[in-house]
Protein backbone atom coordinates (compact mmCIF):
# COMPACT_ATOMS: atom_id res chain seq x y z
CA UNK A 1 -80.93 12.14 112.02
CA UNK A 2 -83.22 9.33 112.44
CA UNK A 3 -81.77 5.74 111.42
CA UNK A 4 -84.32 3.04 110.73
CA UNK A 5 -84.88 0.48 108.43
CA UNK A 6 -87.77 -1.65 106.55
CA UNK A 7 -87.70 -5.17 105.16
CA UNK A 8 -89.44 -6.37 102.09
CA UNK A 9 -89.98 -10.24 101.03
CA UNK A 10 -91.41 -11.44 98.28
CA UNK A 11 -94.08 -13.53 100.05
CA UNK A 12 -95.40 -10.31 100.47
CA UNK A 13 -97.19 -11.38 97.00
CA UNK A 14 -100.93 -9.99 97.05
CA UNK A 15 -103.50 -12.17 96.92
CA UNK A 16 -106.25 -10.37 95.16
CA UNK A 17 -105.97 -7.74 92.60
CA UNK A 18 -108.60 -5.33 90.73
CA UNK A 19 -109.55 -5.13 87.06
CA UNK A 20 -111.87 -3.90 84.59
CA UNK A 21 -115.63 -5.08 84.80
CA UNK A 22 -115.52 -8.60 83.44
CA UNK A 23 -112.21 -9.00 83.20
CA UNK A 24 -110.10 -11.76 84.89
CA UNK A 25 -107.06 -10.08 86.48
CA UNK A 26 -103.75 -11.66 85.55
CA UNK A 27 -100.65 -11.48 87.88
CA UNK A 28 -97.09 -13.29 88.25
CA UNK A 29 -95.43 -13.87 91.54
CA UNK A 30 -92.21 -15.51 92.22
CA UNK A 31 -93.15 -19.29 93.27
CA UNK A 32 -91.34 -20.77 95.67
CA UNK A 33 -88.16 -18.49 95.55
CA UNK A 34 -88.66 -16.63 98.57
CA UNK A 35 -85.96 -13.58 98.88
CA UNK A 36 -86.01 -10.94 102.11
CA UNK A 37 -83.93 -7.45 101.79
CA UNK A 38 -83.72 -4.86 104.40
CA UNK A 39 -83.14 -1.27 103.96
CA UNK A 40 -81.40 0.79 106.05
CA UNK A 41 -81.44 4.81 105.94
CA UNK A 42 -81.04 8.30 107.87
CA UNK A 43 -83.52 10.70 107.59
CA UNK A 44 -82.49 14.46 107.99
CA UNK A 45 -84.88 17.62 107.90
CA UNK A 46 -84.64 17.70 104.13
CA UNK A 47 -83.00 14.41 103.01
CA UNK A 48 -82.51 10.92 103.24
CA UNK A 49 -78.43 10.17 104.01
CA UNK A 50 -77.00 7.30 104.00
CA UNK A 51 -78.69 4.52 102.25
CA UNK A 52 -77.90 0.97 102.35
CA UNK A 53 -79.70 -2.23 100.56
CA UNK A 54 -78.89 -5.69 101.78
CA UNK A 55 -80.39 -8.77 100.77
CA UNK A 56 -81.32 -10.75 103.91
CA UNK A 57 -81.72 -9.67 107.83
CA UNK A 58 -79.82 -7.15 109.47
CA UNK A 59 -77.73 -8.35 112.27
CA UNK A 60 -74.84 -6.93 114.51
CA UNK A 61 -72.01 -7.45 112.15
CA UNK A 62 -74.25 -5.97 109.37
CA UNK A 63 -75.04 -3.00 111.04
CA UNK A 64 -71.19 -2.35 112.60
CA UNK A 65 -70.32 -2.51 108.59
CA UNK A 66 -73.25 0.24 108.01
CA UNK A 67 -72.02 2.27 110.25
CA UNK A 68 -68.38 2.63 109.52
CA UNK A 69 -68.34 2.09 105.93
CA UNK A 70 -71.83 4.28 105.47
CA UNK A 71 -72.90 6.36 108.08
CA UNK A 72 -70.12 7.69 109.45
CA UNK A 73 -68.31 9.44 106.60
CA UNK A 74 -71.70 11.18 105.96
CA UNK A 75 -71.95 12.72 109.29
CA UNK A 76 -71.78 16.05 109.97
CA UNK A 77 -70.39 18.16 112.96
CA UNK A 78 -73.07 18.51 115.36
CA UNK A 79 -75.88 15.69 114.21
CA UNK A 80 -77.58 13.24 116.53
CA UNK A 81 -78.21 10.20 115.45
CA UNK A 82 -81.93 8.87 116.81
CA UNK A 83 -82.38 4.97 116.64
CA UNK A 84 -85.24 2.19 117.68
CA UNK A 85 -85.40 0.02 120.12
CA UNK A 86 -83.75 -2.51 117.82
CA UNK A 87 -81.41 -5.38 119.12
CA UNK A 88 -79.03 -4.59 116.72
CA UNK A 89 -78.84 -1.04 117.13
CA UNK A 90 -77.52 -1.56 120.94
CA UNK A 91 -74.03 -3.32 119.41
């Protein structure tokens, strides 16, 4: 199983949009409410296991919690688990 994760924030907001031919094109984005989440998954052969939204960073004490309250009772006997390079993955 690999484990990795991906962030999203919404400052991520594009800046340029398309539209029909002489059309303006119209858009909201949130205005100074800036929100990050991270999420955190395992990818087998023929699934994604184990996933886990968070609203912030991920950091050592959010991970630990992933792991034993996640992770771990979705193992199964004989998996390897494949992580990054990540700080918080070497807890």
């Amino acid at each position: 199983m690999f484990i990795d994760e991906t962030g999203l924030n919404t400052k991520m907001a594009r800046h340029h949009g398309r539209c029909p031919m002489g059309q303006r094109c119209i858009s909201t984005i949130p205005h100074g409410h800036w929100q990050s989440s991270t999420f955190i998954a395992a990818l087998r052969h023929e699934s994604i296991a184990a996933p886990f939204l968070i609203e912030g960073p991920v950091d050592a004490e959010v991970f630990t919690a992933y792991l034993e309250q996640v992770l771990c009772p979705q193992l199964r006997a004989g998996d390897t688990l494949i992580l990054d390079n990540l700080s918080t993955h070497k807890i």
